[in-house]
C-alpha atoms as a PDB file:
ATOM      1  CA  UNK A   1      70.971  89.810  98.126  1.00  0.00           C
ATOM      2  CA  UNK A   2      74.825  89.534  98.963  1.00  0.00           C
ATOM      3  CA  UNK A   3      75.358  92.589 101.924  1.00  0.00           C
ATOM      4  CA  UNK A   4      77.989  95.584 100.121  1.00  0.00           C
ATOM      5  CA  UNK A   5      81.534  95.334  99.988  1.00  0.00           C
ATOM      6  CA  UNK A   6      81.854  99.147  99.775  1.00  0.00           C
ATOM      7  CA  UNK A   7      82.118 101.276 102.332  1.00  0.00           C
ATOM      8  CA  UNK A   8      80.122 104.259 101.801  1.00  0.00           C
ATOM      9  CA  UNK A   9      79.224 106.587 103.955  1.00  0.00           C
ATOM     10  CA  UNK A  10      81.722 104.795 106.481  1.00  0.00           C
ATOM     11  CA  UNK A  11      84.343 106.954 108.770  1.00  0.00           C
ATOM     12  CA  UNK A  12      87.355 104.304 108.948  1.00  0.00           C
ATOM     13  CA  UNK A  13      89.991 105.609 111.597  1.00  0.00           C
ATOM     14  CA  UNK A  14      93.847 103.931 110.608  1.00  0.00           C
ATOM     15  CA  UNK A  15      96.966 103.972 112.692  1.00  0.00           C
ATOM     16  CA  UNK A  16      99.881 103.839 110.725  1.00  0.00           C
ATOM     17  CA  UNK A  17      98.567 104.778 107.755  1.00  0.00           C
ATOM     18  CA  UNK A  18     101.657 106.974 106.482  1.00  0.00           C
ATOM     19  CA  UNK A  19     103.297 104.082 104.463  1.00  0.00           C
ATOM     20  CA  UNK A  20     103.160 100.884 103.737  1.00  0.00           C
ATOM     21  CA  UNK A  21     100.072  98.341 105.007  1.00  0.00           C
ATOM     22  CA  UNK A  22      97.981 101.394 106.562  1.00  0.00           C
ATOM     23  CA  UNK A  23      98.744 103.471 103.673  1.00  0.00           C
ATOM     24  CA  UNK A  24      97.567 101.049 101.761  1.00  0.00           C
ATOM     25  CA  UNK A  25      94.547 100.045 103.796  1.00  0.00           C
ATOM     26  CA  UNK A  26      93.372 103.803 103.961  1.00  0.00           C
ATOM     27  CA  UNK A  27      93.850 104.209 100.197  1.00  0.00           C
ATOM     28  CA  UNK A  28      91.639 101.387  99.564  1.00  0.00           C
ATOM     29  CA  UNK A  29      88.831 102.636 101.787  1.00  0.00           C
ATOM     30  CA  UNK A  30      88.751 105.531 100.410  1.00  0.00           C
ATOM     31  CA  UNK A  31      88.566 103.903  97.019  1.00  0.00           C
ATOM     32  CA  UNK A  32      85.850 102.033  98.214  1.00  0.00           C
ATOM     33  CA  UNK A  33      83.773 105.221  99.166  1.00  0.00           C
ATOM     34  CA  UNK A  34      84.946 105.756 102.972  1.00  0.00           C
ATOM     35  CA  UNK A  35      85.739 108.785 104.511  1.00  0.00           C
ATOM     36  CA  UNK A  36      89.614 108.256 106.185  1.00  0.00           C
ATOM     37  CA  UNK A  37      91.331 109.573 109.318  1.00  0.00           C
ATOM     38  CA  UNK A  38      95.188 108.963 108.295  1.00  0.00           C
ATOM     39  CA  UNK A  39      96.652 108.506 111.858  1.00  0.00           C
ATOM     40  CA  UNK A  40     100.743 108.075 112.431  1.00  0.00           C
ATOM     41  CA  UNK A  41     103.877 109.640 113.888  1.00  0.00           C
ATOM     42  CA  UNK A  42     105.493 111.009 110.367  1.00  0.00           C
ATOM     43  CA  UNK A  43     103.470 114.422 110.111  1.00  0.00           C
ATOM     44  CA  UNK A  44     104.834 114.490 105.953  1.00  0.00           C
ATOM     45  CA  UNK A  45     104.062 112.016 104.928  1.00  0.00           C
ATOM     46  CA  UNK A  46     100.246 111.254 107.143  1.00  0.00           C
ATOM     47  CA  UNK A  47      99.497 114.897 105.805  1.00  0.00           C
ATOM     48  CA  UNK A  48     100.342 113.523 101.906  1.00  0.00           C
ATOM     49  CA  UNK A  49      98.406 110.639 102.225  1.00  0.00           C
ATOM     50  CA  UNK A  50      95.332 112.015 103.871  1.00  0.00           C
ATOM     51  CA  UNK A  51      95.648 115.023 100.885  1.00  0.00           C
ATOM     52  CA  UNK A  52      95.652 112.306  98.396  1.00  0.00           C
ATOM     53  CA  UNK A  53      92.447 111.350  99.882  1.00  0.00           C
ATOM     54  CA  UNK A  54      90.657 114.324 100.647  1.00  0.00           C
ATOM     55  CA  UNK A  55      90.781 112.685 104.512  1.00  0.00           C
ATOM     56  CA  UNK A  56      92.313 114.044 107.803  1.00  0.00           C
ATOM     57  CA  UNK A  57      95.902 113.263 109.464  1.00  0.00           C
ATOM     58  CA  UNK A  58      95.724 113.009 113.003  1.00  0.00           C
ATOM     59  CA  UNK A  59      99.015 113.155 114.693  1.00  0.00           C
ATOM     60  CA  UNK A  60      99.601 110.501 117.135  1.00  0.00           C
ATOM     61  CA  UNK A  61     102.121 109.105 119.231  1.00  0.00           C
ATOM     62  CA  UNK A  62     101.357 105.449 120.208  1.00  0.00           C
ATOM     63  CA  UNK A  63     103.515 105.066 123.011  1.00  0.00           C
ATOM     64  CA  UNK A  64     101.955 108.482 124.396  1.00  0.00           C
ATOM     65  CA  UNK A  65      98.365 107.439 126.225  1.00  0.00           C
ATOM     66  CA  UNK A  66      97.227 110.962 126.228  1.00  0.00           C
ATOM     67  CA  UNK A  67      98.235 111.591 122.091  1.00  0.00           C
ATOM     68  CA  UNK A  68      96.673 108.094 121.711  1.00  0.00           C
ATOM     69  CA  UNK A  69      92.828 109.316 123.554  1.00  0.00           C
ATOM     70  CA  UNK A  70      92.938 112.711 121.240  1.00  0.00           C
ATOM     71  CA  UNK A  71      92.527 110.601 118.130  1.00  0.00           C
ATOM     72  CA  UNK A  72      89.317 109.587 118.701  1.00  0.00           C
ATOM     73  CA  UNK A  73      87.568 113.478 119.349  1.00  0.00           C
ATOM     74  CA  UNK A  74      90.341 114.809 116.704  1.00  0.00           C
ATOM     75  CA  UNK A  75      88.116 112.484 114.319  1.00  0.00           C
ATOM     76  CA  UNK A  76      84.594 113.428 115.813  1.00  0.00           C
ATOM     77  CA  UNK A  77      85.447 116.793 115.737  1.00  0.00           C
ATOM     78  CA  UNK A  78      85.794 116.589 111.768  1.00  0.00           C
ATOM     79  CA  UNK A  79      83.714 114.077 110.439  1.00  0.00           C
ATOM     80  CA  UNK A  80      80.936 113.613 112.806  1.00  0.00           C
ATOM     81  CA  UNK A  81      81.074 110.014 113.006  1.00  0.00           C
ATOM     82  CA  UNK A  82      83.162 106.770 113.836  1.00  0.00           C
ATOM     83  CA  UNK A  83      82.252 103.584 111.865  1.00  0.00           C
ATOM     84  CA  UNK A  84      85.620 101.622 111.538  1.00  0.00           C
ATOM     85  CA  UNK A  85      88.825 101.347 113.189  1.00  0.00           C
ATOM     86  CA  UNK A  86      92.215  99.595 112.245  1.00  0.00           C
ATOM     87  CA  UNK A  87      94.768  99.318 114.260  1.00  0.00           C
ATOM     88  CA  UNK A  88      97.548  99.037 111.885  1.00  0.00           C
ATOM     89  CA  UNK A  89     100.916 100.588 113.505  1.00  0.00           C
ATOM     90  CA  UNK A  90     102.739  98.181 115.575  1.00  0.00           C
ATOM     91  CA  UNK A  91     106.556  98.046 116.532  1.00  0.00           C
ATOM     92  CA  UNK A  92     108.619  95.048 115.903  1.00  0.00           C
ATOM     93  CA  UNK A  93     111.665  96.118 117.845  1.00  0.00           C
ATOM     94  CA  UNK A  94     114.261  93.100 118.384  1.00  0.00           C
ATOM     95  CA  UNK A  95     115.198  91.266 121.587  1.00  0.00           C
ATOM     96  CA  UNK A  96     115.992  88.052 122.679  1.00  0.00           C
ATOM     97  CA  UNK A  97     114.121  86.696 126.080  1.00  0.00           C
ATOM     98  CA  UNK A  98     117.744  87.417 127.258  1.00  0.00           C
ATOM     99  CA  UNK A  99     118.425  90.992 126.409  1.00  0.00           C
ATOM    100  CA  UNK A 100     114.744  92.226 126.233  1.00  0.00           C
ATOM    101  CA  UNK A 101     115.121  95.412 128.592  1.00  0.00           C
ATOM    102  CA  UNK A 102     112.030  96.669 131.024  1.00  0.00           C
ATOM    103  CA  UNK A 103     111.715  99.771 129.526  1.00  0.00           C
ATOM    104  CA  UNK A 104     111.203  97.732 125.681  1.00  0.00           C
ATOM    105  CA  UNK A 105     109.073  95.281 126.912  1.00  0.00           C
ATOM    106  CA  UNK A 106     106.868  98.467 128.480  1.00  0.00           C
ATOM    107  CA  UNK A 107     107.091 100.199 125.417  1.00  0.00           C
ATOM    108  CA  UNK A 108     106.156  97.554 122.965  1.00  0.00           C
ATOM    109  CA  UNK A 109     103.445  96.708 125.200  1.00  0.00           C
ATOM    110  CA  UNK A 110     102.342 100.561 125.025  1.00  0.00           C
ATOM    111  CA  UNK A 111     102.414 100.251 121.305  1.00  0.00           C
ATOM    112  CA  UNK A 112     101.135  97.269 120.501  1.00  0.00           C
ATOM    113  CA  UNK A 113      98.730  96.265 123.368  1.00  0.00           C
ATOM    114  CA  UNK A 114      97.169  99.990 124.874  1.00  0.00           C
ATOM    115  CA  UNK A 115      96.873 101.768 121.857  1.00  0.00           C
ATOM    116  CA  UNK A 116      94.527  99.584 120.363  1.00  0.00           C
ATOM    117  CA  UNK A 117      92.622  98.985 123.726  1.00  0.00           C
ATOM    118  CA  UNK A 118      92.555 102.908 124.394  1.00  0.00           C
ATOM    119  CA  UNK A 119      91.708 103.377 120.593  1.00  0.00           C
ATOM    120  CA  UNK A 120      88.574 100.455 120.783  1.00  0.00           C
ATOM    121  CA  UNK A 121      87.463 101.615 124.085  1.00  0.00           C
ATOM    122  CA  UNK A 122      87.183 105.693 122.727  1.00  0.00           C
ATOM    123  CA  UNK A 123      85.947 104.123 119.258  1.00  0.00           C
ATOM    124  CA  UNK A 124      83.111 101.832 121.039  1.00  0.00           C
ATOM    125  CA  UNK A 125      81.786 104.488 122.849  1.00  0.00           C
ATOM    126  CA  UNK A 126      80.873 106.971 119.957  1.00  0.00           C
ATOM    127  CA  UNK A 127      79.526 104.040 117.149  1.00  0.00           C
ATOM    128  CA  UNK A 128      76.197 104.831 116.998  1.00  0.00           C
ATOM    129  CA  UNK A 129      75.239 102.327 114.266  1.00  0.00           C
ATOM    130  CA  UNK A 130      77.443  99.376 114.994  1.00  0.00           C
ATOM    131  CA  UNK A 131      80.819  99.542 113.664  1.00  0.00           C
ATOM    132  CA  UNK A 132      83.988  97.264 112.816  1.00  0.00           C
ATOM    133  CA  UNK A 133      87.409  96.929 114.914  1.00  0.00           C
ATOM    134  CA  UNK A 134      89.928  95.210 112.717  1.00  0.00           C
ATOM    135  CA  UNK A 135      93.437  94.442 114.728  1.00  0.00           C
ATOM    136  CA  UNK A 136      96.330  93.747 112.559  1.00  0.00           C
ATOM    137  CA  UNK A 137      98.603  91.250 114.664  1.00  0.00           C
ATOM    138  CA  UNK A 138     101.140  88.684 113.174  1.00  0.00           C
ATOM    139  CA  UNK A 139     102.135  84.877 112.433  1.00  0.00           C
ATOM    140  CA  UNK A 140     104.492  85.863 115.465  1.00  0.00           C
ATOM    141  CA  UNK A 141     101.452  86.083 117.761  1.00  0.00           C
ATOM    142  CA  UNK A 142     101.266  81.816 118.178  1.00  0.00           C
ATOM    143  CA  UNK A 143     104.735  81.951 119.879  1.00  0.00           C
ATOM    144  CA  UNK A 144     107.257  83.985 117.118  1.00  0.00           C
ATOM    145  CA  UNK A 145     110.867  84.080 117.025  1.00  0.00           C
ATOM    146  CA  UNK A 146     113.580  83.772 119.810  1.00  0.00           C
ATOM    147  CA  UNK A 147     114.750  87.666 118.823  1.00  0.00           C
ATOM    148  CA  UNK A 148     110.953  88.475 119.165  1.00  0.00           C
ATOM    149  CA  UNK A 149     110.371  88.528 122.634  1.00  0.00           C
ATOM    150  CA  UNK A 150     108.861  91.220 123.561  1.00  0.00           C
ATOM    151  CA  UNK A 151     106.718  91.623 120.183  1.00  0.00           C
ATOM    152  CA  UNK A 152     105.479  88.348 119.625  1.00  0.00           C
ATOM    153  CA  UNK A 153     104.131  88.505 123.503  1.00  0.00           C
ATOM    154  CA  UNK A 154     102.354  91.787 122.871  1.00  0.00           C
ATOM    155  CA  UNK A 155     100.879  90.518 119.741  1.00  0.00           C
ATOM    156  CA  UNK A 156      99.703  87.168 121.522  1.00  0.00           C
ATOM    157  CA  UNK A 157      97.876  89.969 124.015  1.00  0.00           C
ATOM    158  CA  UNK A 158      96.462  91.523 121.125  1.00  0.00           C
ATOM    159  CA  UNK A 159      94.710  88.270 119.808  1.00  0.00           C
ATOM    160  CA  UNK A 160      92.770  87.806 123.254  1.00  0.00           C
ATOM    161  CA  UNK A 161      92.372  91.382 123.596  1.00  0.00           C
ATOM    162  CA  UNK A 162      90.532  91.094 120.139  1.00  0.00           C
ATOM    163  CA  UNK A 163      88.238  88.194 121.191  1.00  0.00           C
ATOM    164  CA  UNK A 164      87.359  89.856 124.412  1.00  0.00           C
ATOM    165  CA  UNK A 165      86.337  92.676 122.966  1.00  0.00           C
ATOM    166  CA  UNK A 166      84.599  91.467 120.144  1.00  0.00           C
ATOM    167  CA  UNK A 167      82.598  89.626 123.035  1.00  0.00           C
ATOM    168  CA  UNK A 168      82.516  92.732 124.887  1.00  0.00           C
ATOM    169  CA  UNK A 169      80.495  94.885 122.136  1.00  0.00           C
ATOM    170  CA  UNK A 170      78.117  92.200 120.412  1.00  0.00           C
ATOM    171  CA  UNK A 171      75.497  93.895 122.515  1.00  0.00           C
ATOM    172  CA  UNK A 172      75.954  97.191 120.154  1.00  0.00           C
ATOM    173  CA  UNK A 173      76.837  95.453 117.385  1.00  0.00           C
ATOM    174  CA  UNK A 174      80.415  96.010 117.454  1.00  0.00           C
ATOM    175  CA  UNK A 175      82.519  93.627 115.661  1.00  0.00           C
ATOM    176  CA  UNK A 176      85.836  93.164 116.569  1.00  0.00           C
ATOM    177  CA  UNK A 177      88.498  91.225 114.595  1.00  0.00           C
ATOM    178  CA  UNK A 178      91.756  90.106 113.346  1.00  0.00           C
ATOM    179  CA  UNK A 179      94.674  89.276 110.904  1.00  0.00           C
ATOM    180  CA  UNK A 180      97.822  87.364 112.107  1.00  0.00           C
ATOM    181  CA  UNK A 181      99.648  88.643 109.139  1.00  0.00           C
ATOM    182  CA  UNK A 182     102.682  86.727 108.081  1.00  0.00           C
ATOM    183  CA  UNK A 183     106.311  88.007 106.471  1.00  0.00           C
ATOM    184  CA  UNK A 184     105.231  91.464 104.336  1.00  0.00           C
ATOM    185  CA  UNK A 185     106.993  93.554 102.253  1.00  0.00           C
ATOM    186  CA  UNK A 186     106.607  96.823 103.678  1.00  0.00           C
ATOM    187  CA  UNK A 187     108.736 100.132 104.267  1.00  0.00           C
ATOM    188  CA  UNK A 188     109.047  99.026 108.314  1.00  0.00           C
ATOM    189  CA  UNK A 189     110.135  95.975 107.110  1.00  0.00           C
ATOM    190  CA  UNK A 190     112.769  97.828 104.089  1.00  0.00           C
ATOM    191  CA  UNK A 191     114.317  99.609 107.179  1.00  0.00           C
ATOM    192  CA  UNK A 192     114.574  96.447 109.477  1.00  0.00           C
ATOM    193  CA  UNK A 193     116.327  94.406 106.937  1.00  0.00           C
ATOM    194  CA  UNK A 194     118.436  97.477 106.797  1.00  0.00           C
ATOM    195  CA  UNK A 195     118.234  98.298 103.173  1.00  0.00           C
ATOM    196  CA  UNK A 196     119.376  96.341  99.972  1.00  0.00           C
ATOM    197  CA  UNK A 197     118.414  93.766  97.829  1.00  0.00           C
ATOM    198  CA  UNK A 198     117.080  91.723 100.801  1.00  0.00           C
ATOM    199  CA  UNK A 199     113.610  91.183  99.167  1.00  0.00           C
ATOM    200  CA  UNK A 200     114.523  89.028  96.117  1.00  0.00           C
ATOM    201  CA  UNK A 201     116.588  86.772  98.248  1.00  0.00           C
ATOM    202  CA  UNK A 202     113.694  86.387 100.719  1.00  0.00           C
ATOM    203  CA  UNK A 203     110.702  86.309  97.946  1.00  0.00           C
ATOM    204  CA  UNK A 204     112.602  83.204  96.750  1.00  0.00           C
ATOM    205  CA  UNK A 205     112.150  81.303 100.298  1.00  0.00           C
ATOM    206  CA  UNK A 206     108.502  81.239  99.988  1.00  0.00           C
ATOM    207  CA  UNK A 207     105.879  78.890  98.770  1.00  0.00           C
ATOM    208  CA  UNK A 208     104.267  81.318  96.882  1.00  0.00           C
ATOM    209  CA  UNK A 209     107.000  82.743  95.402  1.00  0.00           C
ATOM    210  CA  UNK A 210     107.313  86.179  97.449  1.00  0.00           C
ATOM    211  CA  UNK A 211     106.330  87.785 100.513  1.00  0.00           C
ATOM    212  CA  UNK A 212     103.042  89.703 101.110  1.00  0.00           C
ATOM    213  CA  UNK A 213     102.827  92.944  99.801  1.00  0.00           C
ATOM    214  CA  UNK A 214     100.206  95.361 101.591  1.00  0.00           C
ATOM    215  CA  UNK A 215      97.748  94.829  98.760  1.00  0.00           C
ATOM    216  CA  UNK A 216      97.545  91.763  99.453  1.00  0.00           C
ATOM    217  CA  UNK A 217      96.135  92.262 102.828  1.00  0.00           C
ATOM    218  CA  UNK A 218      94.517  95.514 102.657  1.00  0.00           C
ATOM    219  CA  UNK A 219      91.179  93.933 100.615  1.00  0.00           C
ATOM    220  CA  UNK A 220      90.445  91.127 103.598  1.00  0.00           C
ATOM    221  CA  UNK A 221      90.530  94.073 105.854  1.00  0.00           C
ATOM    222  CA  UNK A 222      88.257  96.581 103.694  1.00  0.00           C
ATOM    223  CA  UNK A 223      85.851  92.908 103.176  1.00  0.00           C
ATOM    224  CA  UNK A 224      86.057  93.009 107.374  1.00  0.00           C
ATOM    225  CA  UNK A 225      84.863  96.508 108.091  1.00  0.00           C
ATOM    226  CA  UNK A 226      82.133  96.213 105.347  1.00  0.00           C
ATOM    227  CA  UNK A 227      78.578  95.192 105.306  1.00  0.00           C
ATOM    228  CA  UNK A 228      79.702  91.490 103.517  1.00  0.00           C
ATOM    229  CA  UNK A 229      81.305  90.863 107.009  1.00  0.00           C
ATOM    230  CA  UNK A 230      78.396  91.624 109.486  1.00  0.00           C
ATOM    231  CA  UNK A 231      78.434  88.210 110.744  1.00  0.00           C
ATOM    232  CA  UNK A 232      81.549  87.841 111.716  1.00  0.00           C
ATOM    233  CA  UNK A 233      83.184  88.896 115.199  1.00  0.00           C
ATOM    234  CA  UNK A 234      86.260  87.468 117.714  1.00  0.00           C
ATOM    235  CA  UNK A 235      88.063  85.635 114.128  1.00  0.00           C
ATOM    236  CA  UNK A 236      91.660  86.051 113.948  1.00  0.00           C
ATOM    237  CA  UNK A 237      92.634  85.004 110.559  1.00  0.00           C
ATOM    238  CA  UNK A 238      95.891  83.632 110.040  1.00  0.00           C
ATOM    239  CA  UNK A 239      96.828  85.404 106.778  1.00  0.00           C
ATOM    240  CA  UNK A 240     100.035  83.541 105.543  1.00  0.00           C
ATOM    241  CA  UNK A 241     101.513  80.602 103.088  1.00  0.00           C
ATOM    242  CA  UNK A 242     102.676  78.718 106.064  1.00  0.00           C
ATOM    243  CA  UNK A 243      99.973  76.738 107.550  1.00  0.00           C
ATOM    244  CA  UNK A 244     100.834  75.871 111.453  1.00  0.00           C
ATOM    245  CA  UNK A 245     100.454  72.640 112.721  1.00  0.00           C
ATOM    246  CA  UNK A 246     101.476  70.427 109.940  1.00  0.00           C
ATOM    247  CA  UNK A 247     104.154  68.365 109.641  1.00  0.00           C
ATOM    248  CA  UNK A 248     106.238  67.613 106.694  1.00  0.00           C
END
């Protein structure tokens, strides 16, 4: 008998899940019978989206370690339980190796790296039945773009920080993974191409004929904190058209 692909019963925990891939990942969690914790900066719009789904918003500021370590109990506190976590929010702030400042490479690093390890660590430690850590990183994470300093090297942390933690918990039957996501069509990324009619132009450029789009993505993750997926721990999943390490 094939193990479930829904999720109830389940507690999933997702950081920025007030638009676009979280929202999206929460939404179809909930769909698929989990209880969600809608966790982001925006207070609006995380208190719509967690309405929509009968779940709870948890206000959190990522760069903030003591916001990021009240998400955890904030969750406890209303549901009882912890039995996934995805680390969805992530800053992808420009800068060349050049003019990548201290304070931005700190503050990606905050983001990107110790939210998720603070987030794991206070997630690990209340699992009771084994549980499912699923790290959303990027294409970027193999080496990334010369204005992507800073974020590609936090992501690259992110992908050993995911296979040393998935090693970390098998003993309590923990699984940690992740998704080096490639180019998506998100709200993050609406704002970043600063508005427009960007998206056609760059739809058109790839080999599928468009970018991702967060429902794309969100099913592999729902497949990775489900029962189907109890087998697997420390993957990261390159999730794009381009496939590295060819050559034309």
């Amino acid at each position: 008998m094939f193990a479930s692909l829904r999720l109830d019963g389940k507690v999933i925990v997702v950081t920025g899940a007030t638009q676009g891939l979280g929202a999206a990942i929460a939404r179809r969690a909930h769909g698929l019978g989990a209880q969600v914790a809608v966790c982001g900066r925006h207070r609006e719009r995380g208190e719509a989206v967690a309405a929509e789904l009968d779940g709870l918003f948890v206000a959190v500021e990522l760069a903030d370690a003591d916001s990021v370590l009240a998400v955890i109990p904030a969750v406890i506190e209303r549901f009882g339980r912890v039995d996934g976590l995805v680390n969805a929010a992530g800053l992808s702030t420009r800068g060349t190796l050049d003019e990548t400042t201290v304070e931005l490479w700190d503050h990606l690093f905050a983001v990107n790296v110790r939210a998720p390890f603070l987030l794991t660590q206070q997630a690990a430690r209340v699992m009771r039945d084994g549980g499912s850590v699923v790290n959303i990183i990027t294409m970027s994470a193999h080496g990334g773009q010369p204005d992507l300093t800073a974020y590609s090297s936090s992501k690259g942390a992110l992908v050993t920080f995911t296979r040393n933690a998935a090693n970390a918990l098998q003993a309590a039957r923990i699984r940690v993974n992740g998704l080096n996501i490639g180019w998506t069509a998100t709200d993050g990324e609406h704002a970043v191409q600063g508005g427009g009619d960007w998206l056609a132009e760059a739809d058109a450029t790839r080999p599928f004929g468009r970018l991702l789009r967060p429902d794309d993505i969100a099913p592999m993750v729902t497949h990775l904190l489900s029962d189907a997926a109890v087998m697997v721990t420390g993957s990261v999943i390159d999730f794009d058209q381009i496939v590295l390490g060819t050559y034309a």
